[in-house]
Each structure stands twice: as structure tokens, then as C-alpha cells.
PDB file of N, CA and C in Angstrom:
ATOM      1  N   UNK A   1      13.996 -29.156  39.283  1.00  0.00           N
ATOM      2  CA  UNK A   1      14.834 -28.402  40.214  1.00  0.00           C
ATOM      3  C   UNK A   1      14.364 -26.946  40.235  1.00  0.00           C
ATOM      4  N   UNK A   2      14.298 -26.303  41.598  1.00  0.00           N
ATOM      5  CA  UNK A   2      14.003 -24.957  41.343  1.00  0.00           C
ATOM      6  C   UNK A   2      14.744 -23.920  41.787  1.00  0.00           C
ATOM      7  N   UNK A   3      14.329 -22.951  41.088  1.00  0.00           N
ATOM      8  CA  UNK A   3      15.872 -22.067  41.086  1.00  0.00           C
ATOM      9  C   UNK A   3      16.126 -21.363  42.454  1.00  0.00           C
ATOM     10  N   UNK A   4      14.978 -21.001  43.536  1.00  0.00           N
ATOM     11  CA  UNK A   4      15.414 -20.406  44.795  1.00  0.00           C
ATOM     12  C   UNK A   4      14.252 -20.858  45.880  1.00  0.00           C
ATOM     13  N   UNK A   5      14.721 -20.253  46.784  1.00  0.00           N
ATOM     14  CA  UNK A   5      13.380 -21.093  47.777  1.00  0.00           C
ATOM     15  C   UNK A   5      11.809 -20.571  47.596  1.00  0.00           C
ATOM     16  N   UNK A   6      11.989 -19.544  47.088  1.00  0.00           N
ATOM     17  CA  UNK A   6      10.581 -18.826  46.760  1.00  0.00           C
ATOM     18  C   UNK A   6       9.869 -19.909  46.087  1.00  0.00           C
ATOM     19  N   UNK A   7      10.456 -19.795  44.589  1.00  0.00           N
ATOM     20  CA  UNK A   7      10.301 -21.160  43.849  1.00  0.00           C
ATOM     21  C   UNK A   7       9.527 -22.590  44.034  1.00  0.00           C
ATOM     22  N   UNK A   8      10.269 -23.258  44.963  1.00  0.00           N
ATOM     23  CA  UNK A   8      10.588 -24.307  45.483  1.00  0.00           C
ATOM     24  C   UNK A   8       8.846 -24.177  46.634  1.00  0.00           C
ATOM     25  N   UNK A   9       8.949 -23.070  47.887  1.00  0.00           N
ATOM     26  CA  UNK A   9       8.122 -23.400  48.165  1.00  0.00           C
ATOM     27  C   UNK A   9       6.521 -23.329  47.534  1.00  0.00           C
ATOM     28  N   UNK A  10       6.433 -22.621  46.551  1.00  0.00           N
ATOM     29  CA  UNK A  10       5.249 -22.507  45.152  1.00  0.00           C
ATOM     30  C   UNK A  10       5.046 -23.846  44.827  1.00  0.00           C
ATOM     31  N   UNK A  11       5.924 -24.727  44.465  1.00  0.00           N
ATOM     32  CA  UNK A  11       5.975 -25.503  43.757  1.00  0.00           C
ATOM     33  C   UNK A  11       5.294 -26.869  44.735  1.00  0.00           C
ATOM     34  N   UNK A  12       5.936 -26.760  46.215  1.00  0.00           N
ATOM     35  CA  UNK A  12       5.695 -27.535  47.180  1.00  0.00           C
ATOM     36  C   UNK A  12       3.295 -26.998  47.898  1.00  0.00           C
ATOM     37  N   UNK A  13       3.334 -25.869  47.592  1.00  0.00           N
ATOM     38  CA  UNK A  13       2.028 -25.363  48.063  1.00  0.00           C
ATOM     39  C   UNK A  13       1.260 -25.846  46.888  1.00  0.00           C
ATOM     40  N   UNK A  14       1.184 -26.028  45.771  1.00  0.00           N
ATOM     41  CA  UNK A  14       0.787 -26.554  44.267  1.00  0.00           C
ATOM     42  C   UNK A  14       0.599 -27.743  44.565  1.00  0.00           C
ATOM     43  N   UNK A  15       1.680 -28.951  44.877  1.00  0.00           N
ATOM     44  CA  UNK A  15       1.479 -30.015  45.023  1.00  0.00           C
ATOM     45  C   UNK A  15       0.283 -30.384  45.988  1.00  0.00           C
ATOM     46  N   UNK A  16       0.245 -29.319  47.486  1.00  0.00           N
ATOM     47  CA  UNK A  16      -0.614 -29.812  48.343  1.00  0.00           C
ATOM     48  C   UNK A  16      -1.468 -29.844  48.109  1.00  0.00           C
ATOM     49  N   UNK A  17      -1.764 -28.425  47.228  1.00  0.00           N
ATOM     50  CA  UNK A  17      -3.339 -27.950  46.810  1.00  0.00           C
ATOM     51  C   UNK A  17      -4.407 -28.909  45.830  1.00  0.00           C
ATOM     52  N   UNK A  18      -3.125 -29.821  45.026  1.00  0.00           N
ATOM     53  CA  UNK A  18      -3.856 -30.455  44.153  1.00  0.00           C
ATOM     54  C   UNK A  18      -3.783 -32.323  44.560  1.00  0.00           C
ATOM     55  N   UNK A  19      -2.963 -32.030  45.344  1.00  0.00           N
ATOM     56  CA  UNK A  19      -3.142 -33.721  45.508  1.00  0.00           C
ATOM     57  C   UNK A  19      -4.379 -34.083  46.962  1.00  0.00           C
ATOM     58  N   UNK A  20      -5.110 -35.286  45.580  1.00  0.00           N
ATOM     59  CA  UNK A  20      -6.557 -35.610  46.171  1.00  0.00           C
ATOM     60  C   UNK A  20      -6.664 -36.730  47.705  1.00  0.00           C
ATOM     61  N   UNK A  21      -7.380 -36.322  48.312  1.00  0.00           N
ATOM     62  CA  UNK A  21      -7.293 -36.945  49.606  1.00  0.00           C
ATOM     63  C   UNK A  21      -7.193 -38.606  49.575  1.00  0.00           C
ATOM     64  N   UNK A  22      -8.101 -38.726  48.872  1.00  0.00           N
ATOM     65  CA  UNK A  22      -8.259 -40.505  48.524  1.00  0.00           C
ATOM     66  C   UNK A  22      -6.415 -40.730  48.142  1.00  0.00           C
ATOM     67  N   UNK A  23      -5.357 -39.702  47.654  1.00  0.00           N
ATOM     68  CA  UNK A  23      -4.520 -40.463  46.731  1.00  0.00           C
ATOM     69  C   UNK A  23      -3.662 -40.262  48.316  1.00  0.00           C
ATOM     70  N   UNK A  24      -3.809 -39.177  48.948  1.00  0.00           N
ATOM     71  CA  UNK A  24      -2.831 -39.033  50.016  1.00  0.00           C
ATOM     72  C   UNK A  24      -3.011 -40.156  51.525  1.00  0.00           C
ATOM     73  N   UNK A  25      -4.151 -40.559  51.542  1.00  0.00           N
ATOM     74  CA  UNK A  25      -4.490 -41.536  52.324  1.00  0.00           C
ATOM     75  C   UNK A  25      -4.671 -42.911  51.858  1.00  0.00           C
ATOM     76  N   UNK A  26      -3.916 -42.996  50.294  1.00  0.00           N
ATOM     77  CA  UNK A  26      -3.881 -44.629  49.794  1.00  0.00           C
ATOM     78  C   UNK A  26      -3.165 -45.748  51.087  1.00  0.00           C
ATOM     79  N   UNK A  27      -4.058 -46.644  50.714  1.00  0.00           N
ATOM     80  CA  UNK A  27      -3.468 -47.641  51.878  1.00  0.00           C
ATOM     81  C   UNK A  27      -3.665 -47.472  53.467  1.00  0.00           C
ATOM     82  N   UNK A  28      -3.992 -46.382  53.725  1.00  0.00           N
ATOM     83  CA  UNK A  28      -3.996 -46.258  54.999  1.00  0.00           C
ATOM     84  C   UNK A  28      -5.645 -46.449  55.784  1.00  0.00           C
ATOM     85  N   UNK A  29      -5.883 -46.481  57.091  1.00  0.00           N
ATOM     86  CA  UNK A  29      -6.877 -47.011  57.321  1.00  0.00           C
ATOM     87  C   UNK A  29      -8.037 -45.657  57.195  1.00  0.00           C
ATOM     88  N   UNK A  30      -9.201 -45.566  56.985  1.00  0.00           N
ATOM     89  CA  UNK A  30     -10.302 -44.674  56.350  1.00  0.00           C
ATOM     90  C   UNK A  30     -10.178 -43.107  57.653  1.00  0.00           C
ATOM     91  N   UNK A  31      -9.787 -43.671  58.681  1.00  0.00           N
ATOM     92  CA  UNK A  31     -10.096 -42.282  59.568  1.00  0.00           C
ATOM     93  C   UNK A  31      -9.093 -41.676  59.419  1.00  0.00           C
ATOM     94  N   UNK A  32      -7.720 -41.675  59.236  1.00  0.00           N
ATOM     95  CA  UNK A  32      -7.161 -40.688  58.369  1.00  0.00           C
ATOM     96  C   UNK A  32      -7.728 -39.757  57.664  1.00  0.00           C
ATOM     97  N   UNK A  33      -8.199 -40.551  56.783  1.00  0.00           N
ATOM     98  CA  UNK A  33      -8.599 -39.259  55.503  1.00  0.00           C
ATOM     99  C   UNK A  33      -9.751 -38.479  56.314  1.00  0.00           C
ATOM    100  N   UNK A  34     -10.956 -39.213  57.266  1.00  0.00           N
ATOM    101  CA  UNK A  34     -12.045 -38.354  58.054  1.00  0.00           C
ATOM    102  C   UNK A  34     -11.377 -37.686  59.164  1.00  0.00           C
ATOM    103  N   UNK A  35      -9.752 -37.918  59.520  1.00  0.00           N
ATOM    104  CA  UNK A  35      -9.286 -36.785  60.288  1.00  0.00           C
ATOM    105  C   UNK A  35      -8.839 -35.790  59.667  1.00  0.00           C
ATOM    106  N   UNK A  36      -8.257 -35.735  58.113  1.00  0.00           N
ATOM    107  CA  UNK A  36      -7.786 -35.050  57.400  1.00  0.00           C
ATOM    108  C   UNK A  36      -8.743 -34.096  56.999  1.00  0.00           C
ATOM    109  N   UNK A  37     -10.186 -34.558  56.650  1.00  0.00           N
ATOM    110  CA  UNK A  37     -11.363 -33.822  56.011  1.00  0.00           C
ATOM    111  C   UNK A  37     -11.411 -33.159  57.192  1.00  0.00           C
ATOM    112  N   UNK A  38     -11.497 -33.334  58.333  1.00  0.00           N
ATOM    113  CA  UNK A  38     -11.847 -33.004  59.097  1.00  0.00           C
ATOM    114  C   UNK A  38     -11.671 -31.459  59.661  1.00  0.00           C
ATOM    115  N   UNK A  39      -9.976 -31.869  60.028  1.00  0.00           N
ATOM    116  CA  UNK A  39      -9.286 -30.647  60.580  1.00  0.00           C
ATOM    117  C   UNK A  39      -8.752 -29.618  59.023  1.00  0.00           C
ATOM    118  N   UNK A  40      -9.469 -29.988  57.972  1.00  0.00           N
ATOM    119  CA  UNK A  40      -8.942 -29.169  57.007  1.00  0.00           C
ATOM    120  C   UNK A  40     -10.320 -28.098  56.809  1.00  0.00           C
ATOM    121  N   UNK A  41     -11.511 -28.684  57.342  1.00  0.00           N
ATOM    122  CA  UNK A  41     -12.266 -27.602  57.180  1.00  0.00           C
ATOM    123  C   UNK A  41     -12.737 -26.848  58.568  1.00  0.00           C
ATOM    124  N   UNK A  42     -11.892 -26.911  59.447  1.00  0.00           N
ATOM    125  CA  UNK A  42     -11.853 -26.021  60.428  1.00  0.00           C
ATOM    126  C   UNK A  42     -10.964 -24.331  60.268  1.00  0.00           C
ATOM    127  N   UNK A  43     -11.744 -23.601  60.872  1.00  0.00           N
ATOM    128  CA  UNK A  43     -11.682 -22.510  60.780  1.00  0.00           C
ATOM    129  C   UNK A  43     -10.128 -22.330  61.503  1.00  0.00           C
ATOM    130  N   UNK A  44      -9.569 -20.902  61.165  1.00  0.00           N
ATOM    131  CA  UNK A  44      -8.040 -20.798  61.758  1.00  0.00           C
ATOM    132  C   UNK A  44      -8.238 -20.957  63.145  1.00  0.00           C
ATOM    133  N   UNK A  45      -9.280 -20.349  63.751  1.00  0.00           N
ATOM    134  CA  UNK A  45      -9.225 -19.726  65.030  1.00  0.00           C
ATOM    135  C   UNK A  45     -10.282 -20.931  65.988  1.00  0.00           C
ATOM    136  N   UNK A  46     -10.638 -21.592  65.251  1.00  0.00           N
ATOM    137  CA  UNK A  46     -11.604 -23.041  65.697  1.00  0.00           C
ATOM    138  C   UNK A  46     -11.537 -24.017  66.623  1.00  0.00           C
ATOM    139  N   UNK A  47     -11.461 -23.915  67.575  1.00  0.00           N
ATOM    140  CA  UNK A  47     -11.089 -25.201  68.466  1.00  0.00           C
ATOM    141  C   UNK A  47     -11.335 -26.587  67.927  1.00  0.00           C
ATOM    142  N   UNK A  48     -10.584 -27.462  67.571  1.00  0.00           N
ATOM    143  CA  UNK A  48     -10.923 -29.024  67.414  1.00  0.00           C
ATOM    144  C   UNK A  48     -11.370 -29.635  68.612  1.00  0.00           C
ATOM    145  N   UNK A  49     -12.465 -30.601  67.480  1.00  0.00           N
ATOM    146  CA  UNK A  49     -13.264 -31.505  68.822  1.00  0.00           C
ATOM    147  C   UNK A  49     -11.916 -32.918  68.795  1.00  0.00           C
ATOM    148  N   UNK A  50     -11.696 -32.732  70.055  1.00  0.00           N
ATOM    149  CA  UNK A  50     -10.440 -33.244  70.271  1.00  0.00           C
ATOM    150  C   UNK A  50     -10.982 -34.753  70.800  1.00  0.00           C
ATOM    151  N   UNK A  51     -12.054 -35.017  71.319  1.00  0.00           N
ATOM    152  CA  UNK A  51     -12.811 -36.149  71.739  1.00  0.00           C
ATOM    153  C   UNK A  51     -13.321 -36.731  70.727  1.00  0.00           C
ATOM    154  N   UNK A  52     -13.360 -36.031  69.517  1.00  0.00           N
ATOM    155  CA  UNK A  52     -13.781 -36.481  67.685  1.00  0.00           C
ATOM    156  C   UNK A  52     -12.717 -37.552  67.377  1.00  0.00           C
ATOM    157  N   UNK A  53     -11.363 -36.228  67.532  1.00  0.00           N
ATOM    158  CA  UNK A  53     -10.098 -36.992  67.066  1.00  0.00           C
ATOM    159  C   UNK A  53      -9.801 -38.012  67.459  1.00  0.00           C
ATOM    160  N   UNK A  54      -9.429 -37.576  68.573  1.00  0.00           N
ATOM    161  CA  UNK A  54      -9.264 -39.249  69.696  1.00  0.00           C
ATOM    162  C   UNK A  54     -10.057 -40.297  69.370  1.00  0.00           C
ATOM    163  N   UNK A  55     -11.388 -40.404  69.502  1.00  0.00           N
ATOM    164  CA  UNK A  55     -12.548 -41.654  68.854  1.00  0.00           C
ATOM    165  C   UNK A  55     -11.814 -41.867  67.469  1.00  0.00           C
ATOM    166  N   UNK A  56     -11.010 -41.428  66.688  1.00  0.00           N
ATOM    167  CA  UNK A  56     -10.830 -42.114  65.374  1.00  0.00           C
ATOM    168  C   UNK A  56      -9.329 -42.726  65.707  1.00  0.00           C
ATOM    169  N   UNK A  57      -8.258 -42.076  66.101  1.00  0.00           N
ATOM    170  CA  UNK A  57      -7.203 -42.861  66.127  1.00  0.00           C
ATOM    171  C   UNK A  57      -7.537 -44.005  67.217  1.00  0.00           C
ATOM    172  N   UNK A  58      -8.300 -43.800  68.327  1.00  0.00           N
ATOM    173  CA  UNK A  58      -8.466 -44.682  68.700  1.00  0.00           C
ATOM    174  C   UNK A  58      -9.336 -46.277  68.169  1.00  0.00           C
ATOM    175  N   UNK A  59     -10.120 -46.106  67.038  1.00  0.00           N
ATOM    176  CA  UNK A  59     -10.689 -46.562  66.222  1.00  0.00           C
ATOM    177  C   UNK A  59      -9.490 -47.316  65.616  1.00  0.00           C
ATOM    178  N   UNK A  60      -9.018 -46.544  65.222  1.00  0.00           N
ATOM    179  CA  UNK A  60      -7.456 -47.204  64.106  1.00  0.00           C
ATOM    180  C   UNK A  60      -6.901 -48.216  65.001  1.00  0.00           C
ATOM    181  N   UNK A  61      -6.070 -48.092  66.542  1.00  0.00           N
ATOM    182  CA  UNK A  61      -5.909 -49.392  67.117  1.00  0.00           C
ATOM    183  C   UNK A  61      -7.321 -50.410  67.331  1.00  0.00           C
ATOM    184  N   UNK A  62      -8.225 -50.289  67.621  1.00  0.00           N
ATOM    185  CA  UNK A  62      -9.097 -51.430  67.899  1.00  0.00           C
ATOM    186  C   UNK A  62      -9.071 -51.962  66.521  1.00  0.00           C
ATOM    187  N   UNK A  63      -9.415 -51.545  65.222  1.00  0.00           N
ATOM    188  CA  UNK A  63      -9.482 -51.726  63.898  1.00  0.00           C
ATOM    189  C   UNK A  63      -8.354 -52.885  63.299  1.00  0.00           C
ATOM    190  N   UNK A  64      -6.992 -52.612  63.582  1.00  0.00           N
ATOM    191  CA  UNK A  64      -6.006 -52.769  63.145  1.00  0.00           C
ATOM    192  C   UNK A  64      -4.869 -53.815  64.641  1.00  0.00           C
ATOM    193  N   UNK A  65      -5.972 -53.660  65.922  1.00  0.00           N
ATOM    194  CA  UNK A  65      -5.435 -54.478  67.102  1.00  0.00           C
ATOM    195  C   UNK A  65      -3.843 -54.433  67.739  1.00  0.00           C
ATOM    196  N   UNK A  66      -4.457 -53.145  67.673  1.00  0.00           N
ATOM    197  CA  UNK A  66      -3.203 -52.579  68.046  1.00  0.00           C
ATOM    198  C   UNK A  66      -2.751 -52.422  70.100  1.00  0.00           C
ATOM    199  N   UNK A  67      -2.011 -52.329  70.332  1.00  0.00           N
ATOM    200  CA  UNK A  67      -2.525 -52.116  71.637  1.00  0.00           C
ATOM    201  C   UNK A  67      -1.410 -50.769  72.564  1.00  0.00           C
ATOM    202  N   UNK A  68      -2.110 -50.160  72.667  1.00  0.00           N
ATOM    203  CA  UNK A  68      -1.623 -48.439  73.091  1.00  0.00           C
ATOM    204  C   UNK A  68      -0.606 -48.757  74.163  1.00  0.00           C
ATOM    205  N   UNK A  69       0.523 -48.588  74.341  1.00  0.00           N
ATOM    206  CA  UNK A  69       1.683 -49.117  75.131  1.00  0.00           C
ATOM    207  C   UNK A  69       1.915 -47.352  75.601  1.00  0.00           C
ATOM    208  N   UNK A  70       1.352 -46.302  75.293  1.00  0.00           N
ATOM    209  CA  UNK A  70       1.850 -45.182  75.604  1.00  0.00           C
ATOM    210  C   UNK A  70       3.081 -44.835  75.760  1.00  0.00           C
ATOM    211  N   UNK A  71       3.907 -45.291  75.063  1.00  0.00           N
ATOM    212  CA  UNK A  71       5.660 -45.231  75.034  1.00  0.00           C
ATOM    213  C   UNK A  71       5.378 -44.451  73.424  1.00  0.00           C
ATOM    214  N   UNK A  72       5.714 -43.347  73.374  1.00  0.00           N
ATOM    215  CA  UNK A  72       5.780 -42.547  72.231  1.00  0.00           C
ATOM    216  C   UNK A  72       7.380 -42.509  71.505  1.00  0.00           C
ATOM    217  N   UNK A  73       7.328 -42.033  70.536  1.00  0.00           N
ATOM    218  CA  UNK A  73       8.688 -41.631  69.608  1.00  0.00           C
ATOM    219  C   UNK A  73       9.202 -40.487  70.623  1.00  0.00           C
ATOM    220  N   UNK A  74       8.543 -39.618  71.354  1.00  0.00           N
ATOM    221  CA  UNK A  74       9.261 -37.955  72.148  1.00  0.00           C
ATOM    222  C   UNK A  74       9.844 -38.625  73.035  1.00  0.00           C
ATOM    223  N   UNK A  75       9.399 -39.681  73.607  1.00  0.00           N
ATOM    224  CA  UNK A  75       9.624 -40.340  74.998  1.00  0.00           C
ATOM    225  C   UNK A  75      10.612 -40.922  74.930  1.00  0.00           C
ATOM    226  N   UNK A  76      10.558 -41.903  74.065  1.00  0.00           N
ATOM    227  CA  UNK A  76      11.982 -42.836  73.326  1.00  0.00           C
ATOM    228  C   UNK A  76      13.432 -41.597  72.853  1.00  0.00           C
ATOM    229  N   UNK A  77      13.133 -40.576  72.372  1.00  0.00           N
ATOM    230  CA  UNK A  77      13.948 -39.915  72.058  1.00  0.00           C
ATOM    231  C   UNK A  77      14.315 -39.103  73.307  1.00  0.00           C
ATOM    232  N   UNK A  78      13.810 -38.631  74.456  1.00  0.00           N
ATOM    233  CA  UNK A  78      14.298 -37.827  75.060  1.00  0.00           C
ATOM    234  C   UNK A  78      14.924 -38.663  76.132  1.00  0.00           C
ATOM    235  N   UNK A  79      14.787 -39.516  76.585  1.00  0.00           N
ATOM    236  CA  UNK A  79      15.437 -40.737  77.192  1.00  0.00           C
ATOM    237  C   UNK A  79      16.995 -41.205  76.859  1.00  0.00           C
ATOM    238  N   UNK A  80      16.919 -41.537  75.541  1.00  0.00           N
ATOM    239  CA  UNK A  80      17.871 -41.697  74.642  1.00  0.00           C
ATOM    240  C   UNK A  80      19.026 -40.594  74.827  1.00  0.00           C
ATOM    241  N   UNK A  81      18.628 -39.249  74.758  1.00  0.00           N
ATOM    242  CA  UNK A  81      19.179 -37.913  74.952  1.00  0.00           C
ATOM    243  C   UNK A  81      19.922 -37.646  76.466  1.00  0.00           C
ATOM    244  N   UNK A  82      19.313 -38.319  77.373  1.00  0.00           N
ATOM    245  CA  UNK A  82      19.547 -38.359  78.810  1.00  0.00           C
ATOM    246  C   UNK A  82      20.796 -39.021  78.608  1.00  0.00           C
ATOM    247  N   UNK A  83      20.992 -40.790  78.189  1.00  0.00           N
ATOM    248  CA  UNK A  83      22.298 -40.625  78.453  1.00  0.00           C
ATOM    249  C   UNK A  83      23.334 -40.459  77.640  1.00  0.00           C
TER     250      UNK A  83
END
């Protein structure tokens, strides 16, 4: 338990810093972690190759046979909100 938010968020930036990619992408399919490597060594001010990204999640449905219905969680929720 930590004693104030200062604290707390130290404690939460520690965890990120040290937990290893392989352990944070257990189970999950490999382009994760090569999107994770990815956009973690981009510069602040860096544009992402966004046609990179896309080729891997899109990878993840063909991989895993998935099939892109383009009905998102924002979509479902703001709908929902309507009535």
C-alpha cells in the first residue's frame, strides 16, 4: 500500500520500467510484442509508420482467423449512449 499518490505513481513507473517484454506479451500473439518494441523506440516527436502497424494487427486476424466486422467497442458504446 502506498502512502500518497506521488508514491503510488513511483511505484507504478518501476513496475513498467522493469517488467520484460516477453513477460508482458505472455500468451499473446508475437506482433504485439514487435508493436510494442516498436513504438517504444520511437522518438517523442516521430511519426509512426502507421502502414507498419496496420500490417501486424492485421497479421494477428489472418493468423488467429479472425474476421474484421469493423463494429468497434467506441461504436458499440456510443450507440448504446444514444438510447
Amino acid at each position: 500500500k502506498c502512502k500518497n499518490k506521488k508514491e503510488k505513481q513511483e511505484k507504478i513507473y518501476e513496475i513498467k520500467l522493469h517488467t520484460h517484454m516477453e513477460n508482458l506479451c505472455l500468451n499473446l500473439p508475437k506482433e504485439f510484442q514487435e508493436l510494442l518494441m516498436y513504438t517504444r523506440q520511437l522518438g517523442f516527436a516521430e511519426e509512426p509508420n502507421y502502414f507498419y502497424l496496420f500490417s501486424l494487427i492485421k497479421q494477428v486476424y489472418q493468423t488467429m482467423n479472425i474476421k474484421n466486422d469493423y463494429i468497434y467497442d467506441w461504436i458499440i458504446n456510443k450507440s448504446i449512449k444514444k438510447l
